[in-house]
PDB file of N, CA and C in Angstrom:
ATOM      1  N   UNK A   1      -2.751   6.408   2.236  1.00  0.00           N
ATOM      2  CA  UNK A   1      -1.426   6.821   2.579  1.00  0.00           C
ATOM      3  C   UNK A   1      -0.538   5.629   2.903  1.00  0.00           C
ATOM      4  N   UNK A   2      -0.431   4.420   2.170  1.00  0.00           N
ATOM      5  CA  UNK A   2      -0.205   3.575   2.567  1.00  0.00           C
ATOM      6  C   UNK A   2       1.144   3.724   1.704  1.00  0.00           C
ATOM      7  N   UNK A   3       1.878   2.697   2.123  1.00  0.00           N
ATOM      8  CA  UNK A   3       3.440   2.430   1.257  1.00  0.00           C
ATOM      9  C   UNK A   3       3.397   1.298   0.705  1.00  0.00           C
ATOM     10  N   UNK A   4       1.886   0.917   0.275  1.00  0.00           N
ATOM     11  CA  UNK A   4       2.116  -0.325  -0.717  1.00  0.00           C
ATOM     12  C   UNK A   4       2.274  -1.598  -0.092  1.00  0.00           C
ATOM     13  N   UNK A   5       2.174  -2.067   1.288  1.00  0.00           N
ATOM     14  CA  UNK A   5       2.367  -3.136   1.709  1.00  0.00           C
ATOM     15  C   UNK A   5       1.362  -3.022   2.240  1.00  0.00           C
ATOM     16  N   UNK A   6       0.544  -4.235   3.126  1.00  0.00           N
ATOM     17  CA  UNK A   6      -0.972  -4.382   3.746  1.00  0.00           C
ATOM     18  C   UNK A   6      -0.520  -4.536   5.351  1.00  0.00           C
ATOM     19  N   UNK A   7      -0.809  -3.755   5.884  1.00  0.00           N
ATOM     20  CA  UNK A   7      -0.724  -4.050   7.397  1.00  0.00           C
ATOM     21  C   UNK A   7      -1.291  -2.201   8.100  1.00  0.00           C
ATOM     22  N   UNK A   8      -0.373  -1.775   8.835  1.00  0.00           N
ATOM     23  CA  UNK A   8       0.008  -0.744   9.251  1.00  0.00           C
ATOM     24  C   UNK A   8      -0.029   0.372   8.295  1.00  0.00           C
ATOM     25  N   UNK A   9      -0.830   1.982   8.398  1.00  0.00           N
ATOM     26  CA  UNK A   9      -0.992   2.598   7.420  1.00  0.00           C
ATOM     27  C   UNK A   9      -0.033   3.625   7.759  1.00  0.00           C
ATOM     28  N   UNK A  10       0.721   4.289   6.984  1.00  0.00           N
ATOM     29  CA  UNK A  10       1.758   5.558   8.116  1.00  0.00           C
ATOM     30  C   UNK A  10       1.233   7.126   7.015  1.00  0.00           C
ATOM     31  N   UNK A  11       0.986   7.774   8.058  1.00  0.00           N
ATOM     32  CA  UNK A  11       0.138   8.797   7.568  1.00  0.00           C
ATOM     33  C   UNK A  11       1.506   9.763   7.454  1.00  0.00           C
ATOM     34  N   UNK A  12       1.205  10.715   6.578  1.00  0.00           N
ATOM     35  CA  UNK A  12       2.247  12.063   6.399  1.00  0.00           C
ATOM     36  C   UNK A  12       1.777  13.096   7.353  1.00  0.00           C
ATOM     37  N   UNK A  13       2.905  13.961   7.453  1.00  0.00           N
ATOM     38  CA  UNK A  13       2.210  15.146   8.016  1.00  0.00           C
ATOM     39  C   UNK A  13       1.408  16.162   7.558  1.00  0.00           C
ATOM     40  N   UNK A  14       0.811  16.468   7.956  1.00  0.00           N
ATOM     41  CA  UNK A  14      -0.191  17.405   7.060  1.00  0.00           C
ATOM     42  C   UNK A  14       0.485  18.763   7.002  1.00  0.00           C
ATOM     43  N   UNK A  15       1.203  19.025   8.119  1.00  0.00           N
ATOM     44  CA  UNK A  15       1.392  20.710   7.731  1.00  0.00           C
ATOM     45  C   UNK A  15       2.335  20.640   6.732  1.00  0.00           C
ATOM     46  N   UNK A  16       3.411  19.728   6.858  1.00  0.00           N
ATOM     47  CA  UNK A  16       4.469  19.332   6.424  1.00  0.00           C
ATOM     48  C   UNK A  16       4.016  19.165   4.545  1.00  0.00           C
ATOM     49  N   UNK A  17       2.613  18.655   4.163  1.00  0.00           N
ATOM     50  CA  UNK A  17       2.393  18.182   2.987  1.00  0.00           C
ATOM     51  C   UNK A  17       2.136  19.665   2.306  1.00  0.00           C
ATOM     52  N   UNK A  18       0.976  20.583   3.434  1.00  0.00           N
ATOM     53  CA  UNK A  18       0.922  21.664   2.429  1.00  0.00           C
ATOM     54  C   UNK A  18       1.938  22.756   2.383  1.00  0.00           C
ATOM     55  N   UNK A  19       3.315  21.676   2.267  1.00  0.00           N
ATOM     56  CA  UNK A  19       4.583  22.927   2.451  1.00  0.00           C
ATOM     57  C   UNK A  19       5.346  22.203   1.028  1.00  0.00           C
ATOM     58  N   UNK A  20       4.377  21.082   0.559  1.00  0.00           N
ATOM     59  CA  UNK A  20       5.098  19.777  -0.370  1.00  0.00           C
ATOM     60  C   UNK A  20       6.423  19.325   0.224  1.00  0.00           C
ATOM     61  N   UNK A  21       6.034  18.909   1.177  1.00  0.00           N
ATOM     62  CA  UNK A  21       7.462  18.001   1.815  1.00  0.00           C
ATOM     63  C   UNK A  21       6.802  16.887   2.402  1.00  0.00           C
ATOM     64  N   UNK A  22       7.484  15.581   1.960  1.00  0.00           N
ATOM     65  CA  UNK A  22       6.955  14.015   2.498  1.00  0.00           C
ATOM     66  C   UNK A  22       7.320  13.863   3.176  1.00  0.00           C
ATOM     67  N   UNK A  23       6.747  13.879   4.478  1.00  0.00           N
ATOM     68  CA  UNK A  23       7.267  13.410   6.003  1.00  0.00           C
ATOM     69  C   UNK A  23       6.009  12.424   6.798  1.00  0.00           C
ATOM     70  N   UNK A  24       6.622  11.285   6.939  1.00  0.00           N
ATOM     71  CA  UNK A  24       5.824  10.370   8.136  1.00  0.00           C
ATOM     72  C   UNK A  24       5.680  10.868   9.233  1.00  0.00           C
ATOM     73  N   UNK A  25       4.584  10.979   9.732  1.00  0.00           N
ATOM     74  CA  UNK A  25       4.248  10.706  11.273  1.00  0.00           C
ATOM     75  C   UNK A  25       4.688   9.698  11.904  1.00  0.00           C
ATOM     76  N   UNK A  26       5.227  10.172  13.379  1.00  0.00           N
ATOM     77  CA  UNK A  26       5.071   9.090  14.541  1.00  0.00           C
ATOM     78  C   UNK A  26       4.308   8.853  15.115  1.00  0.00           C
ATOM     79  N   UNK A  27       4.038   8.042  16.394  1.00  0.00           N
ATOM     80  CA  UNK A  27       2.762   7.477  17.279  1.00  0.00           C
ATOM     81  C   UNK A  27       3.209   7.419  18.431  1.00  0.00           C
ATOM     82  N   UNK A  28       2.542   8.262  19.687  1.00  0.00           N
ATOM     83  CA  UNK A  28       2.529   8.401  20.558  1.00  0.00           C
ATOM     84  C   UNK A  28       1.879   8.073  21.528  1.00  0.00           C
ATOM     85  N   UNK A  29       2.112   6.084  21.849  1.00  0.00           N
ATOM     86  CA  UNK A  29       1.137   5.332  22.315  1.00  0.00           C
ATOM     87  C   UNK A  29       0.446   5.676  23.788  1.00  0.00           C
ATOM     88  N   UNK A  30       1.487   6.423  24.674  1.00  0.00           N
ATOM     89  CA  UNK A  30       0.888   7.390  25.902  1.00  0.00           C
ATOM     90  C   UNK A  30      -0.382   8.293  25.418  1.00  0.00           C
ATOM     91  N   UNK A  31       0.091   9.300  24.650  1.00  0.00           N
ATOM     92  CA  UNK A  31      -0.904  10.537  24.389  1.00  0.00           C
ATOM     93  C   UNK A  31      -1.940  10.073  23.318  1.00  0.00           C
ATOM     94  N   UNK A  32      -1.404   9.337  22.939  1.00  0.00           N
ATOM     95  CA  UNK A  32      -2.454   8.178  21.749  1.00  0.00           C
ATOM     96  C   UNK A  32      -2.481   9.480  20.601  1.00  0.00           C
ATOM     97  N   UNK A  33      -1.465  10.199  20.061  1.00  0.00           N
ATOM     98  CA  UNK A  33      -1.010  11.188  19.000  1.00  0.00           C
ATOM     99  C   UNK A  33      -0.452  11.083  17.571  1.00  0.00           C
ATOM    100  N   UNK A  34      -0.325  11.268  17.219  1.00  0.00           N
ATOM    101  CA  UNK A  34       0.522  11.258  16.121  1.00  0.00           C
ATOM    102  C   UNK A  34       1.056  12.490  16.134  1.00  0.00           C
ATOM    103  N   UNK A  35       3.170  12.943  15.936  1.00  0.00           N
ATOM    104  CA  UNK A  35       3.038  13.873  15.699  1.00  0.00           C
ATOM    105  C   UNK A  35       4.273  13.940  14.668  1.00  0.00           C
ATOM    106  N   UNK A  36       5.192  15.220  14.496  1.00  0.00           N
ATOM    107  CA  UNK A  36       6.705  14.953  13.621  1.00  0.00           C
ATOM    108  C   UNK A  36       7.115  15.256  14.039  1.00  0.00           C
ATOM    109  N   UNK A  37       8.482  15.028  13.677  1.00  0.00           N
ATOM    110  CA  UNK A  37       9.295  15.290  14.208  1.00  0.00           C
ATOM    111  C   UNK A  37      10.622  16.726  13.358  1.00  0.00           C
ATOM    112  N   UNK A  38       9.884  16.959  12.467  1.00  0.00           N
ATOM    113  CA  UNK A  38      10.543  17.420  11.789  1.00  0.00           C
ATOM    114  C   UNK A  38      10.024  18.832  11.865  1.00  0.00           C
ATOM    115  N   UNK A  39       8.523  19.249  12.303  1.00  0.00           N
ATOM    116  CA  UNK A  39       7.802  20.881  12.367  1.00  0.00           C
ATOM    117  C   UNK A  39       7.603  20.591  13.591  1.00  0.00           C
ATOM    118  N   UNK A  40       7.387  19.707  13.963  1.00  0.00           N
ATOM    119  CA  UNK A  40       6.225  19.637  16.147  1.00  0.00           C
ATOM    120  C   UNK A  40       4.910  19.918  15.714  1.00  0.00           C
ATOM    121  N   UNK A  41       4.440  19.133  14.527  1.00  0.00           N
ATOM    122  CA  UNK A  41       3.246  19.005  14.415  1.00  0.00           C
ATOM    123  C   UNK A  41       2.658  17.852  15.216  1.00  0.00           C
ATOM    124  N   UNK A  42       1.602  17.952  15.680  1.00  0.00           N
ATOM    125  CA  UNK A  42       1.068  16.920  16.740  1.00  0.00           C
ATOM    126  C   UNK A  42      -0.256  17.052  16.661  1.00  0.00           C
ATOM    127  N   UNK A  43      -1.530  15.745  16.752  1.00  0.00           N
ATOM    128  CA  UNK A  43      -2.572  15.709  16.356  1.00  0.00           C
ATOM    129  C   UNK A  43      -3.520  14.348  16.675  1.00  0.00           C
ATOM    130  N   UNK A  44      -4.379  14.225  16.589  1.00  0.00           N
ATOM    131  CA  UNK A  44      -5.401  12.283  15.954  1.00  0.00           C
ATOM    132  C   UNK A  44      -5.424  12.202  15.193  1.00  0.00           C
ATOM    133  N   UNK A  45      -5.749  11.064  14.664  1.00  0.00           N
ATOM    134  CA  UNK A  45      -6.046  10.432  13.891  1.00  0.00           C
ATOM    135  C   UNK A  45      -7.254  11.260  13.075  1.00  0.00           C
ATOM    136  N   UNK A  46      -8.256  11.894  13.532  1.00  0.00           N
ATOM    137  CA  UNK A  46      -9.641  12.389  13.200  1.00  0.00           C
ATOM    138  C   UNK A  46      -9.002  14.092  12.609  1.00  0.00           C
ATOM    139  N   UNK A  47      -7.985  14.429  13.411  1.00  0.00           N
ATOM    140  CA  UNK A  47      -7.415  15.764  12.841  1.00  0.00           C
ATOM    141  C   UNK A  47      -6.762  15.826  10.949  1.00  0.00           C
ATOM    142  N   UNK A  48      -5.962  14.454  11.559  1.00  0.00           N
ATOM    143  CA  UNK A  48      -4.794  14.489  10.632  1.00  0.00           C
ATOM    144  C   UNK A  48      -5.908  13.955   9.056  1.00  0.00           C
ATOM    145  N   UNK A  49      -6.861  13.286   9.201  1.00  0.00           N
ATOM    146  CA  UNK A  49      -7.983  13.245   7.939  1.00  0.00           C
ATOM    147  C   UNK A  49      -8.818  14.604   7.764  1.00  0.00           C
ATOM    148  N   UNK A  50      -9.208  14.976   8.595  1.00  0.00           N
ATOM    149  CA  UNK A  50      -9.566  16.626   8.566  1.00  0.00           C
ATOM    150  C   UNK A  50      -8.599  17.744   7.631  1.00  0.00           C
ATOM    151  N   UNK A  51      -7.280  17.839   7.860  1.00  0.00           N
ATOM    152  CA  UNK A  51      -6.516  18.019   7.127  1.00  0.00           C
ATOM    153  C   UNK A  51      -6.503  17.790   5.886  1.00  0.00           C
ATOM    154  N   UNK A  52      -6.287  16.132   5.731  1.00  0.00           N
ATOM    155  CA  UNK A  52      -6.238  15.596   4.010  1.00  0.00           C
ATOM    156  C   UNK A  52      -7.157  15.989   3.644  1.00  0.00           C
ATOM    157  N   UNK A  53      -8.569  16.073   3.765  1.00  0.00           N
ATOM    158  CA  UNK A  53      -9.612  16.587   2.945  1.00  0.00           C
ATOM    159  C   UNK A  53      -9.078  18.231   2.182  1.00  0.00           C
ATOM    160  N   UNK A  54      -8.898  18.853   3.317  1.00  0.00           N
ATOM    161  CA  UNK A  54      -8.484  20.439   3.313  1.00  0.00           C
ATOM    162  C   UNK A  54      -7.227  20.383   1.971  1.00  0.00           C
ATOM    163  N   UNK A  55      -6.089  19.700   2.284  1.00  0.00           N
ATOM    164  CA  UNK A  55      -5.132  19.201   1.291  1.00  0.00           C
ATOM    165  C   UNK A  55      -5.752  18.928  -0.482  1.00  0.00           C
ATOM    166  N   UNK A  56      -6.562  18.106  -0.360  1.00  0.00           N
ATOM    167  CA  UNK A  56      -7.348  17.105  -1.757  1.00  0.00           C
ATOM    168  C   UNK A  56      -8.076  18.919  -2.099  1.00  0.00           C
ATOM    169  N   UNK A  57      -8.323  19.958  -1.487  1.00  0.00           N
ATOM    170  CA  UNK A  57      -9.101  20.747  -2.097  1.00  0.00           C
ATOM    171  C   UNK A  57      -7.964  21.578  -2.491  1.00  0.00           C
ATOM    172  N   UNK A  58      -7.040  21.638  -2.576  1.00  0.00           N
ATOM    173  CA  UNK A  58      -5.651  22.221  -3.729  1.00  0.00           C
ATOM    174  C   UNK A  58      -5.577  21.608  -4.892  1.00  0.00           C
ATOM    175  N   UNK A  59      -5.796  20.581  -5.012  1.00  0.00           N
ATOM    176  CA  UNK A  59      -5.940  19.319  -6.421  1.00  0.00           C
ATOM    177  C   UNK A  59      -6.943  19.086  -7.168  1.00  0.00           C
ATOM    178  N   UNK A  60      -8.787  20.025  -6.357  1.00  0.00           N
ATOM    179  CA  UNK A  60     -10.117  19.538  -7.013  1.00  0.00           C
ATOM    180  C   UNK A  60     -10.279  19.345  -8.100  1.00  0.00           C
ATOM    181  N   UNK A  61      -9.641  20.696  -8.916  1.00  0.00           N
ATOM    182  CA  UNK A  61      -9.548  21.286 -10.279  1.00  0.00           C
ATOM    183  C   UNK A  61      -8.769  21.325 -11.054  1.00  0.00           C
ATOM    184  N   UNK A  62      -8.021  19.766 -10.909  1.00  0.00           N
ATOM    185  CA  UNK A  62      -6.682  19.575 -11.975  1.00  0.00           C
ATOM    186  C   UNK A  62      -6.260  19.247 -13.022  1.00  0.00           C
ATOM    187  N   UNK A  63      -7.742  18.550 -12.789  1.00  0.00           N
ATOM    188  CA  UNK A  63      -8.061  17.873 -14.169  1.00  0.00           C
ATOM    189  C   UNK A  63      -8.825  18.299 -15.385  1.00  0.00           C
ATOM    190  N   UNK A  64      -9.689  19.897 -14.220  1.00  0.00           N
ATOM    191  CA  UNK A  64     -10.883  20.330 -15.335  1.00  0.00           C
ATOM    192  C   UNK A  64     -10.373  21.310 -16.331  1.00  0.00           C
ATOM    193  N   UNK A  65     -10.840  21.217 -17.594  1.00  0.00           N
ATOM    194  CA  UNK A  65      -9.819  22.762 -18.214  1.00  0.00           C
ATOM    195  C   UNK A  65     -11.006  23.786 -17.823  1.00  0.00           C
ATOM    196  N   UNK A  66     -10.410  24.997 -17.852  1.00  0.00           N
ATOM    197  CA  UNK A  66     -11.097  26.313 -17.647  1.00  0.00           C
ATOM    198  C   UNK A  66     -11.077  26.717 -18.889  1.00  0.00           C
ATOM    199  N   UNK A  67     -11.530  27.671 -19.718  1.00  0.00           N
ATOM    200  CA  UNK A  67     -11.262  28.956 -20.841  1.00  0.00           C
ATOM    201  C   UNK A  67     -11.385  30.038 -20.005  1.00  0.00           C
ATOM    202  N   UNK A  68     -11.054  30.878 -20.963  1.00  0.00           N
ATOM    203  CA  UNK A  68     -11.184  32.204 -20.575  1.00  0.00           C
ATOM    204  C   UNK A  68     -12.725  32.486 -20.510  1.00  0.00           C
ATOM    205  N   UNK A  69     -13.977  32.262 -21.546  1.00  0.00           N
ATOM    206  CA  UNK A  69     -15.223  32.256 -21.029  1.00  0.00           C
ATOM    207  C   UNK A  69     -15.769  31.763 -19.212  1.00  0.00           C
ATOM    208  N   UNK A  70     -14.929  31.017 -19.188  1.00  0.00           N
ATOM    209  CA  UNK A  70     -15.364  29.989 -18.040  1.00  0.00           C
ATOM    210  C   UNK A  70     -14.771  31.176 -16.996  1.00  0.00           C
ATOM    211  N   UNK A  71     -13.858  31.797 -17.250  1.00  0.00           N
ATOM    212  CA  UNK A  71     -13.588  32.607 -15.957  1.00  0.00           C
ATOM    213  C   UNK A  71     -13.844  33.714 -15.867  1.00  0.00           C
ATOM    214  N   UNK A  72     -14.288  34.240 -16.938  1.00  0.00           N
ATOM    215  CA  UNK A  72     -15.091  35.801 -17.017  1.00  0.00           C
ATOM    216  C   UNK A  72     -16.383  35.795 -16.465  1.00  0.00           C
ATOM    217  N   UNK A  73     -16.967  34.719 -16.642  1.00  0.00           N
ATOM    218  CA  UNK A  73     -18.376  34.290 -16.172  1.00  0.00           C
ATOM    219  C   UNK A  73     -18.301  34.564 -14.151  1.00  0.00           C
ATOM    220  N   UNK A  74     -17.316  34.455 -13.441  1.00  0.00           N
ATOM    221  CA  UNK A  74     -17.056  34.022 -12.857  1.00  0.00           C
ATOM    222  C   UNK A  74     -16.986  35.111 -12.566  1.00  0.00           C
ATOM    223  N   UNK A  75     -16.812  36.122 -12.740  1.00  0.00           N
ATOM    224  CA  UNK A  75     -16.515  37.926 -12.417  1.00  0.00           C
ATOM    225  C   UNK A  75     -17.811  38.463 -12.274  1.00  0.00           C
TER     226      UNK A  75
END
């Protein structure tokens, strides 16, 4: 989730992503959080990757073709 430069990584929001809207997180060096400012999503670091996984499983199958065999089978 990086913006292409090497330092500092700035993560998106997750609820915010599975709504397809690009929004950065902030950092909330008290509560040690990340949250937005744009839904009041709020979270860690360990949440907000918990998420992306959950996210990446909307995309698993984007690449694979299906047929119609392939999905009758499936019934």
């Amino acid at each position: 989730m990086s913006q292409g430069r090497t330092g500092k990584i700035n993560y998106r929001c997750p609820n915010c992503m599975f709504r397809d809207i690009d929004y950065d997180l902030l950092y909330d060096k008290e509560a040690d959080e990340f949250y937005c400012r744009r839904c009041n999503w709020q979270g860690s670091e360990h949440e907000i990757l918990q998420l992306y996984s959950d996210y990446k499983k909307k995309y698993k199958a984007m690449l694979k073709r299906f047929t119609v065999e392939d999905i009758l089978k499936d019934d």
